[in-house]
N, C-alpha and C. Protein backbone atom coordinates (compact mmCIF):
# COMPACT_ATOMS: atom_id res chain seq x y z
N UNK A 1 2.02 -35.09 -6.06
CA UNK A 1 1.35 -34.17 -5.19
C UNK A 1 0.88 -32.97 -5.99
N UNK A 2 -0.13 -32.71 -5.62
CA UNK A 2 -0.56 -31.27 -6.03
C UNK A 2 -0.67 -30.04 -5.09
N UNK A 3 -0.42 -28.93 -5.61
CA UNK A 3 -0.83 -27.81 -4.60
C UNK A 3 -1.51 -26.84 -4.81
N UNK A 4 -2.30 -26.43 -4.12
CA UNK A 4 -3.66 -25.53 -4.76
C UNK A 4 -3.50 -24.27 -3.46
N UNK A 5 -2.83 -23.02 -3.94
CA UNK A 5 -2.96 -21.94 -3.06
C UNK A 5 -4.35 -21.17 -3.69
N UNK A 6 -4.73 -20.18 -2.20
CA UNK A 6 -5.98 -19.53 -2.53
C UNK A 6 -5.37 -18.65 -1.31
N UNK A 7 -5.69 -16.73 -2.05
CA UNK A 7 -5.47 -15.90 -1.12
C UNK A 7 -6.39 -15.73 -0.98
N UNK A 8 -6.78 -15.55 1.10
CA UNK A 8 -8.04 -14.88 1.38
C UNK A 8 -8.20 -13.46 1.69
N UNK A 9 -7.03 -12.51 1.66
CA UNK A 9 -6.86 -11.77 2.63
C UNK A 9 -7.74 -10.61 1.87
N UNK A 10 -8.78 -9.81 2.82
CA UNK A 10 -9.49 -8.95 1.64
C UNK A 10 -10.88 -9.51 1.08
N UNK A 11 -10.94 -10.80 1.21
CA UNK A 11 -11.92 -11.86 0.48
C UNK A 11 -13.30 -11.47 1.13
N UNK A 12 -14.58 -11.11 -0.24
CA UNK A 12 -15.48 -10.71 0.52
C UNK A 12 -16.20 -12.56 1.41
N UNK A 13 -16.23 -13.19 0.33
CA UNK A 13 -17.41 -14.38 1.25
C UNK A 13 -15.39 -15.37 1.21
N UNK A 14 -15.24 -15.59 1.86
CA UNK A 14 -13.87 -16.59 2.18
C UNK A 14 -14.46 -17.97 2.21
N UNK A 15 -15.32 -18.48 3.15
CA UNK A 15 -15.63 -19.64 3.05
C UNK A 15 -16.07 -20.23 2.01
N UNK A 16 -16.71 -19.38 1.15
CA UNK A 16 -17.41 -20.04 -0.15
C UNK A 16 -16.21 -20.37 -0.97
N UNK A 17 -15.44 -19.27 -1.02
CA UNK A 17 -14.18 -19.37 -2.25
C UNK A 17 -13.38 -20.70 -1.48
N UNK A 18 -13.57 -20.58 -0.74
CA UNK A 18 -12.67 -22.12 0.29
C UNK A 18 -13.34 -23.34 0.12
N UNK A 19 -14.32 -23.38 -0.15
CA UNK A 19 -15.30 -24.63 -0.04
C UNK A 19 -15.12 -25.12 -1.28
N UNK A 20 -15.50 -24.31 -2.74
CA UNK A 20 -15.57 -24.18 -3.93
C UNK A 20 -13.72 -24.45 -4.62
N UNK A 21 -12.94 -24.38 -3.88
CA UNK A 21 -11.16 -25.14 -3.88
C UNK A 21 -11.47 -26.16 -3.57
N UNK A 22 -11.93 -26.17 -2.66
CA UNK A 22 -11.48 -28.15 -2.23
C UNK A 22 -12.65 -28.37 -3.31
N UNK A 23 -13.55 -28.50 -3.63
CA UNK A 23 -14.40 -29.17 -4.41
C UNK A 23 -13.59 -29.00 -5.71
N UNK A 24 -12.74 -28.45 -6.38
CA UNK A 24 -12.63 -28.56 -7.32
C UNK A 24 -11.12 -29.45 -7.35
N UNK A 25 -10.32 -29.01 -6.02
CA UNK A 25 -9.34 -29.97 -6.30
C UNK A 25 -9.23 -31.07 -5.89
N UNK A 26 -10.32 -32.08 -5.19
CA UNK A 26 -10.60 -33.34 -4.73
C UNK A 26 -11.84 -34.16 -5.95
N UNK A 27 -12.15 -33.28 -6.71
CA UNK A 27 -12.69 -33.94 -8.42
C UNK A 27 -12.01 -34.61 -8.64
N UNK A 28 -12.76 -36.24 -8.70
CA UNK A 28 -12.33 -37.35 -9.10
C UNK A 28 -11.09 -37.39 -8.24
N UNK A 29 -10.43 -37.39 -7.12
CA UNK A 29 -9.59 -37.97 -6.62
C UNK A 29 -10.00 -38.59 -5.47
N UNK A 30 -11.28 -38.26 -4.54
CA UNK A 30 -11.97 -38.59 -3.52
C UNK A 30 -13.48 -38.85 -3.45
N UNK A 31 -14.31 -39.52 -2.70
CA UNK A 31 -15.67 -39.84 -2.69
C UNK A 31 -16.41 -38.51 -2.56
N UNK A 32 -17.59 -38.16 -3.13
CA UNK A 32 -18.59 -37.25 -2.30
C UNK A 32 -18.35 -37.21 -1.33
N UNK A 33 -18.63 -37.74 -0.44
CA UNK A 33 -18.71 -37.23 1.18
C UNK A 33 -17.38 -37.09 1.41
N UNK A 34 -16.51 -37.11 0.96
CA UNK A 34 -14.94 -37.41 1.44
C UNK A 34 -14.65 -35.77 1.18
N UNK A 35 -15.24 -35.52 -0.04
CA UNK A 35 -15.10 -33.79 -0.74
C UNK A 35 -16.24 -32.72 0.48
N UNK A 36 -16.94 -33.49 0.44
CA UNK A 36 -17.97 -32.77 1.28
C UNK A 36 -17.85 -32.51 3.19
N UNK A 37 -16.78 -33.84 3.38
CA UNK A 37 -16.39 -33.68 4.65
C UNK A 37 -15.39 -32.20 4.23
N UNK A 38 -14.33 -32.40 3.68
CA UNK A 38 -13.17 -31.84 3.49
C UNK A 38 -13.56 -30.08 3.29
N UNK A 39 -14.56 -29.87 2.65
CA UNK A 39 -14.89 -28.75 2.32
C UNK A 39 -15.59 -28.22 3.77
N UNK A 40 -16.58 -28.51 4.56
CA UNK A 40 -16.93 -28.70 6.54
C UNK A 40 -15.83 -28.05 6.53
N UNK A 41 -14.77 -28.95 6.66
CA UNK A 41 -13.29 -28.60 7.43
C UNK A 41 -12.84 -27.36 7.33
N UNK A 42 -13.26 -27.11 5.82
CA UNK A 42 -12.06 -25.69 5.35
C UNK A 42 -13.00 -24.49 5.67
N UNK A 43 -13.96 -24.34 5.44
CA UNK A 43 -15.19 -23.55 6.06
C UNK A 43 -15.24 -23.44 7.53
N UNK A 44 -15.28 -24.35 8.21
CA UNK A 44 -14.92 -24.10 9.62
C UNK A 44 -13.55 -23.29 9.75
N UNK A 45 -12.17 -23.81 9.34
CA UNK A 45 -11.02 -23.27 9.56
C UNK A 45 -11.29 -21.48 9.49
N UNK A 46 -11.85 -21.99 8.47
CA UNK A 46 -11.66 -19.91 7.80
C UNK A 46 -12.67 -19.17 8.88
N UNK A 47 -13.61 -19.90 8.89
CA UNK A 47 -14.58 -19.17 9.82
C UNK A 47 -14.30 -18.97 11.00
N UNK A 48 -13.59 -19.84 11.82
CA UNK A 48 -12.62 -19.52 13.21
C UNK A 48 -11.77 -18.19 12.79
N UNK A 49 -11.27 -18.59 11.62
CA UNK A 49 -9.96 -17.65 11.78
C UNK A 49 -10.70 -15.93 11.15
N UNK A 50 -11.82 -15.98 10.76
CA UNK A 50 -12.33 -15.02 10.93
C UNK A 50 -12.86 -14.09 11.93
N UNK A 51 -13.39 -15.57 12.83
CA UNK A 51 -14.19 -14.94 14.37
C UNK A 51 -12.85 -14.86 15.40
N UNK A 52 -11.96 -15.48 15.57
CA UNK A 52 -11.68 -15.27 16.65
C UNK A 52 -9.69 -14.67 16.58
N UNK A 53 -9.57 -14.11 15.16
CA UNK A 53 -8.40 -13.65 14.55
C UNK A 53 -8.66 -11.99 14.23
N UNK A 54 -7.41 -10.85 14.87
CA UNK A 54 -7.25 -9.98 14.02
C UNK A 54 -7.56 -9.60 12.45
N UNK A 55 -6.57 -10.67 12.27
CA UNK A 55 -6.53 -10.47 10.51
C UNK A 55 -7.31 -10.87 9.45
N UNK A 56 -8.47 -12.04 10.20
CA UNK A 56 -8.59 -12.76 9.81
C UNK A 56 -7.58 -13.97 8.87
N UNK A 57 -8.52 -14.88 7.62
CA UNK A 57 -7.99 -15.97 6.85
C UNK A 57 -7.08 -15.38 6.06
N UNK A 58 -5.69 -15.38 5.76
CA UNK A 58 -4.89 -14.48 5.40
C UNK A 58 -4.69 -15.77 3.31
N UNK A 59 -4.75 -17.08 3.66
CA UNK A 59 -4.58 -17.85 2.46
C UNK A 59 -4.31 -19.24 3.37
N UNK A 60 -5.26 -20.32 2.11
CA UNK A 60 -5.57 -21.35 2.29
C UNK A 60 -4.35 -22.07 1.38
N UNK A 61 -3.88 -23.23 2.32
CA UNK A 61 -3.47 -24.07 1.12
C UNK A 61 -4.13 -25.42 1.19
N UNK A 62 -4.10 -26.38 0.22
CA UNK A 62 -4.26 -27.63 -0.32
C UNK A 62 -3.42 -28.43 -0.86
N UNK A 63 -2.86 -29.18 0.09
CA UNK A 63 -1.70 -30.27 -0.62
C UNK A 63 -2.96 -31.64 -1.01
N UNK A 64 -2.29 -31.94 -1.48
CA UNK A 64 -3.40 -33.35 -2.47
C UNK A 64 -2.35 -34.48 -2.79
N UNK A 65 -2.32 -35.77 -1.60
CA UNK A 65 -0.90 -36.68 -2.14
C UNK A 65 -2.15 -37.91 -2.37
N UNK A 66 -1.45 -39.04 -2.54
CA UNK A 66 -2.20 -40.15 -3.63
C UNK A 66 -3.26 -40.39 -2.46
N UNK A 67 -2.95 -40.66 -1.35
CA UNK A 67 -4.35 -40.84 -0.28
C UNK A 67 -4.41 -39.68 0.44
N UNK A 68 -4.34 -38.64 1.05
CA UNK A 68 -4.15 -37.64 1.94
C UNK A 68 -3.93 -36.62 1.28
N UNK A 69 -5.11 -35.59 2.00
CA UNK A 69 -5.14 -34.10 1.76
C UNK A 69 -4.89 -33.46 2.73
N UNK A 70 -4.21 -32.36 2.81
CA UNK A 70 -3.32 -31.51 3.85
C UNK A 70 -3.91 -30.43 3.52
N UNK A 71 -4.84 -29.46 4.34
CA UNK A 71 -5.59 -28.02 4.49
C UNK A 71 -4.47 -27.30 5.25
N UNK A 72 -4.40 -26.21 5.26
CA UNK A 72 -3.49 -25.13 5.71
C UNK A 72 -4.36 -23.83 5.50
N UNK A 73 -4.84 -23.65 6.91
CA UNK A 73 -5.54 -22.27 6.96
C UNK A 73 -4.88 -21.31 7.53
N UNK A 74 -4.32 -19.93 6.86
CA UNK A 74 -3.43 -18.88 7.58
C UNK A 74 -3.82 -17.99 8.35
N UNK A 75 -3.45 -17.60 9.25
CA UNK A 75 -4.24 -16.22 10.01
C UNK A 75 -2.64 -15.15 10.30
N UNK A 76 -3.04 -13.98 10.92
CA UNK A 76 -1.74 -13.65 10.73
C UNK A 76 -1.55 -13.21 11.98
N UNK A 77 -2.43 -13.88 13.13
CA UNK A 77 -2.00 -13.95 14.43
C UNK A 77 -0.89 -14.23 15.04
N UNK A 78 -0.08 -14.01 15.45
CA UNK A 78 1.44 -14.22 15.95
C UNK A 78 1.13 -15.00 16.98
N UNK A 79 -0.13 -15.59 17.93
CA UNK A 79 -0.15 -16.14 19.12
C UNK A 79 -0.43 -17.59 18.08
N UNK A 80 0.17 -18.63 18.95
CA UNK A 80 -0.37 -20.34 18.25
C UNK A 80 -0.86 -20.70 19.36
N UNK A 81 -1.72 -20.17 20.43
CA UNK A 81 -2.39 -20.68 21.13
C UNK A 81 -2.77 -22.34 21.24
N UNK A 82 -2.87 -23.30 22.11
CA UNK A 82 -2.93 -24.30 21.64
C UNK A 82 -4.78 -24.33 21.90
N UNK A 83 -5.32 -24.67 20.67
CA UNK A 83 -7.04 -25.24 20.50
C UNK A 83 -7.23 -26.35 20.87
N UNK A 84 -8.52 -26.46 21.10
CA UNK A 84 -9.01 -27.78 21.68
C UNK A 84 -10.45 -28.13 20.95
N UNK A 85 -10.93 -29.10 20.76
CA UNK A 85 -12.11 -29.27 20.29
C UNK A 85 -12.93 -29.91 21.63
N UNK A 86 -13.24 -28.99 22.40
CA UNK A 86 -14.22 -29.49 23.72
C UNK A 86 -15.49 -29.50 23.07
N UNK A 87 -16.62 -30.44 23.72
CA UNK A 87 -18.07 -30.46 23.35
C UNK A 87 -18.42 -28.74 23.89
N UNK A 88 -19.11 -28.39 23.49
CA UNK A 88 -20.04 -27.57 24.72
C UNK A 88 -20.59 -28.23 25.76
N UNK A 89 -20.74 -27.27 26.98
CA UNK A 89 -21.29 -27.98 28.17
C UNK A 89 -22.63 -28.23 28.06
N UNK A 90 -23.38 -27.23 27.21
CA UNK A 90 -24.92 -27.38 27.28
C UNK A 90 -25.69 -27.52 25.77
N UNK A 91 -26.90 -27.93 25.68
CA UNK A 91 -27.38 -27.84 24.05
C UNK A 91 -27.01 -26.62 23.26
N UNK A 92 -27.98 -25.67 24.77
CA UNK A 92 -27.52 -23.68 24.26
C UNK A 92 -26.49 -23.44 23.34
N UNK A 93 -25.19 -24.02 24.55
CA UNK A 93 -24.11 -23.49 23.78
C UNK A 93 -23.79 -24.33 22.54
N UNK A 94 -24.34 -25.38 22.20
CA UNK A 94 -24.23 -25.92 21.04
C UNK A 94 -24.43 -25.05 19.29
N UNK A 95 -26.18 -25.01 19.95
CA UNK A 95 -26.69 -24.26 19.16
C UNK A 95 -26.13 -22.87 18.56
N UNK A 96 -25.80 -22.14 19.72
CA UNK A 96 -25.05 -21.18 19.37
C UNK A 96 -23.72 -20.94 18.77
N UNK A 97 -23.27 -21.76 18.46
CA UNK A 97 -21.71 -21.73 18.25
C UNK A 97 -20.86 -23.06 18.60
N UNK A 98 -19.59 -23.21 18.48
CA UNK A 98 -18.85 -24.28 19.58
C UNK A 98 -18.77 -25.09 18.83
N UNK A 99 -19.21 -25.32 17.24
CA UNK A 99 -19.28 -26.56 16.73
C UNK A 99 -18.10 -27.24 15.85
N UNK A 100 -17.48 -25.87 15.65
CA UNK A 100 -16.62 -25.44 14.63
C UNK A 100 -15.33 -26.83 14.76
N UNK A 101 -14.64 -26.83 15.60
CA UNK A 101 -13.35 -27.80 15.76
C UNK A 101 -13.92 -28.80 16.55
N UNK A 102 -15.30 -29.12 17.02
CA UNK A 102 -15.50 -30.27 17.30
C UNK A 102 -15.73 -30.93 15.90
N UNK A 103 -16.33 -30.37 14.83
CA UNK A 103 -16.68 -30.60 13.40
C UNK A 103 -15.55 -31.41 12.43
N UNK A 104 -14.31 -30.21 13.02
CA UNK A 104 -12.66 -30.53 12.41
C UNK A 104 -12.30 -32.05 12.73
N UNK A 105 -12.43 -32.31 14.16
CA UNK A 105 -11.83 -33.33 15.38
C UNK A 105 -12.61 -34.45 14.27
N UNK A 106 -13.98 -34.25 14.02
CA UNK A 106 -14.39 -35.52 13.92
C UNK A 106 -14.07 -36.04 12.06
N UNK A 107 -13.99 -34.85 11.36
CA UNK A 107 -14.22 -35.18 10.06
C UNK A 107 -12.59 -35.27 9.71
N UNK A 108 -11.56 -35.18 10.23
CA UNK A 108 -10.36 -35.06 9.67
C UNK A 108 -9.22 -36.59 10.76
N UNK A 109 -8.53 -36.93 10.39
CA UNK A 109 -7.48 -37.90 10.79
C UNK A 109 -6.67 -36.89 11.82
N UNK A 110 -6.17 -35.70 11.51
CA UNK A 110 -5.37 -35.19 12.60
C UNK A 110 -5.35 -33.66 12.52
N UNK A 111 -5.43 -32.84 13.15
CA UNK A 111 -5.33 -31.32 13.02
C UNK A 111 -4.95 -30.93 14.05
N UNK A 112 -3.83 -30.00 13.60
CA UNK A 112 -2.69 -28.95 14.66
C UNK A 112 -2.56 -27.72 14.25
N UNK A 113 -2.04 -26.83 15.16
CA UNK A 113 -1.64 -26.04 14.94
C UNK A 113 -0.06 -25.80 14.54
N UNK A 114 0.45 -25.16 13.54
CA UNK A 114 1.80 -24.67 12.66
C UNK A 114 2.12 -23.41 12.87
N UNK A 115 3.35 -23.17 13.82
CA UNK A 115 3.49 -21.62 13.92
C UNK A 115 4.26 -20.77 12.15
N UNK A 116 3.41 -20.17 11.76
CA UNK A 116 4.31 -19.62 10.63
C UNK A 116 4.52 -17.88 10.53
N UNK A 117 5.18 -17.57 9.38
CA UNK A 117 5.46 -16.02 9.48
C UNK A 117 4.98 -15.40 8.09
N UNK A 118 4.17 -14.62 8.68
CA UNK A 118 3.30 -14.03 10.32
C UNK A 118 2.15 -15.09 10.44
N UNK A 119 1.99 -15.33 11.89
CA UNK A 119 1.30 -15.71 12.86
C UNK A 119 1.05 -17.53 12.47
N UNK A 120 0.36 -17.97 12.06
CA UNK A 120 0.49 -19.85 12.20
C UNK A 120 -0.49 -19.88 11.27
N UNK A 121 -0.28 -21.25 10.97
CA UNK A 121 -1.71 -22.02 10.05
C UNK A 121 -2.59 -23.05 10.82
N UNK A 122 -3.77 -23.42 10.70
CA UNK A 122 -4.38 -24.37 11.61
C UNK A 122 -4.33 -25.82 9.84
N UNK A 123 -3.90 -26.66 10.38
CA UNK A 123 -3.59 -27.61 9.34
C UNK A 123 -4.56 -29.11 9.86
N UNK A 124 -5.29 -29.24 8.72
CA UNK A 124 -5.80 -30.88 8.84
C UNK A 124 -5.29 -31.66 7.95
N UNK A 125 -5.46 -32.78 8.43
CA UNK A 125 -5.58 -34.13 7.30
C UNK A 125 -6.53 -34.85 7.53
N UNK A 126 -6.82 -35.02 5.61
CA UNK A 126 -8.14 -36.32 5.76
C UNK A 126 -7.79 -36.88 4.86
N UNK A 127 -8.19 -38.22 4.55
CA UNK A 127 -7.76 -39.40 3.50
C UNK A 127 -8.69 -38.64 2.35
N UNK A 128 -7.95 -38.89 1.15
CA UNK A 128 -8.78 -39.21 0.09
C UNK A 128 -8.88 -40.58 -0.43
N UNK A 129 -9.85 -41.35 -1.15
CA UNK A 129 -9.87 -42.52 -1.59
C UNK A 129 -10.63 -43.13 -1.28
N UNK A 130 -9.82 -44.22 -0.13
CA UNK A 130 -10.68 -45.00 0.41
C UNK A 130 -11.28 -44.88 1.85
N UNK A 131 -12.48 -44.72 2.65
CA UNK A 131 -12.64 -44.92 3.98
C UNK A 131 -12.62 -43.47 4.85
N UNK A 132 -13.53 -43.56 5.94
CA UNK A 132 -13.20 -43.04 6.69
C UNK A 132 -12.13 -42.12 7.99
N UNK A 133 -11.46 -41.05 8.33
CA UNK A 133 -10.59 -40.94 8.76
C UNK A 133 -10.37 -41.69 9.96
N UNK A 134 -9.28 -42.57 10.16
CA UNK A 134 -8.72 -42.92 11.35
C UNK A 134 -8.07 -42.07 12.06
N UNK A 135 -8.76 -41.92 13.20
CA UNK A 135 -7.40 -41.07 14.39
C UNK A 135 -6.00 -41.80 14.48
N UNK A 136 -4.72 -40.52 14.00
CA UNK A 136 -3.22 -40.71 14.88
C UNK A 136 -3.48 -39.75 15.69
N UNK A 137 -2.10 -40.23 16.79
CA UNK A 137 -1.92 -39.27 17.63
C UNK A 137 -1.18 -37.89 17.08
């Protein structure tokens, strides 16, 4: 396993420095699109936890095991609210926003929320290697 921490807290562009981790630590261990889904994911995470967090992205982690990558996005919200990845009801609201954890839902195998101290991490998994993510429950 590998582990790749990245502090965001303070961070002027976060998503880029987040995008630019996973691309470097899924080199040669996963497909293009597999890096390119994965990096979606972590860009969305941070960007939620920018828009709709106090503290914003407080630090990203990256676990990396022989098939499966584990994202860990921190915020230092004390609420673990439980998220949902609903469609939007209308194109509008598409366009505008809303896309973020429907994006997560589809490009990752499983994502929850982790209460931690201070406040929780929003955590995905996606395969590296071979194939597309299969949904667990």
């Amino acid at each position: 396993m590998q582990h790749h921490r990245l502090g965001l807290l303070g961070c002027a562009e976060p998503q880029r420095v987040a995008r630019n981790l996973v691309h470097r630590a899924l080199e040669n261990r996963a497909s293009t699109e597999q890096i390119d889904d994965a990096a979606v994911v972590a860009s969305e995470l941070v960007t939620n936890a920018l828009r709709h967090t106090a503290s914003g992205p407080v630090r990203m982690d990256l676990d990396v095991y022989e098939d499966t990558a584990v994202l860990w996005v921190y915020d230092g919200e004390p609420h673990a609210d439980p998220l949902s990845a609903e469609v939007p009801s209308s194109a509008d609201e598409l366009l505008e926003g809303g896309r973020g954890l429907y994006l997560v839902e589809a490009l990752t195998a499983r994502w929850f929320v982790w209460p931690a101290r201070p406040g929780k991490a929003v955590v995905a998994v996606m395969p590296v290697g071979g194939g597309r993510p299969t949904r667990t429950a």
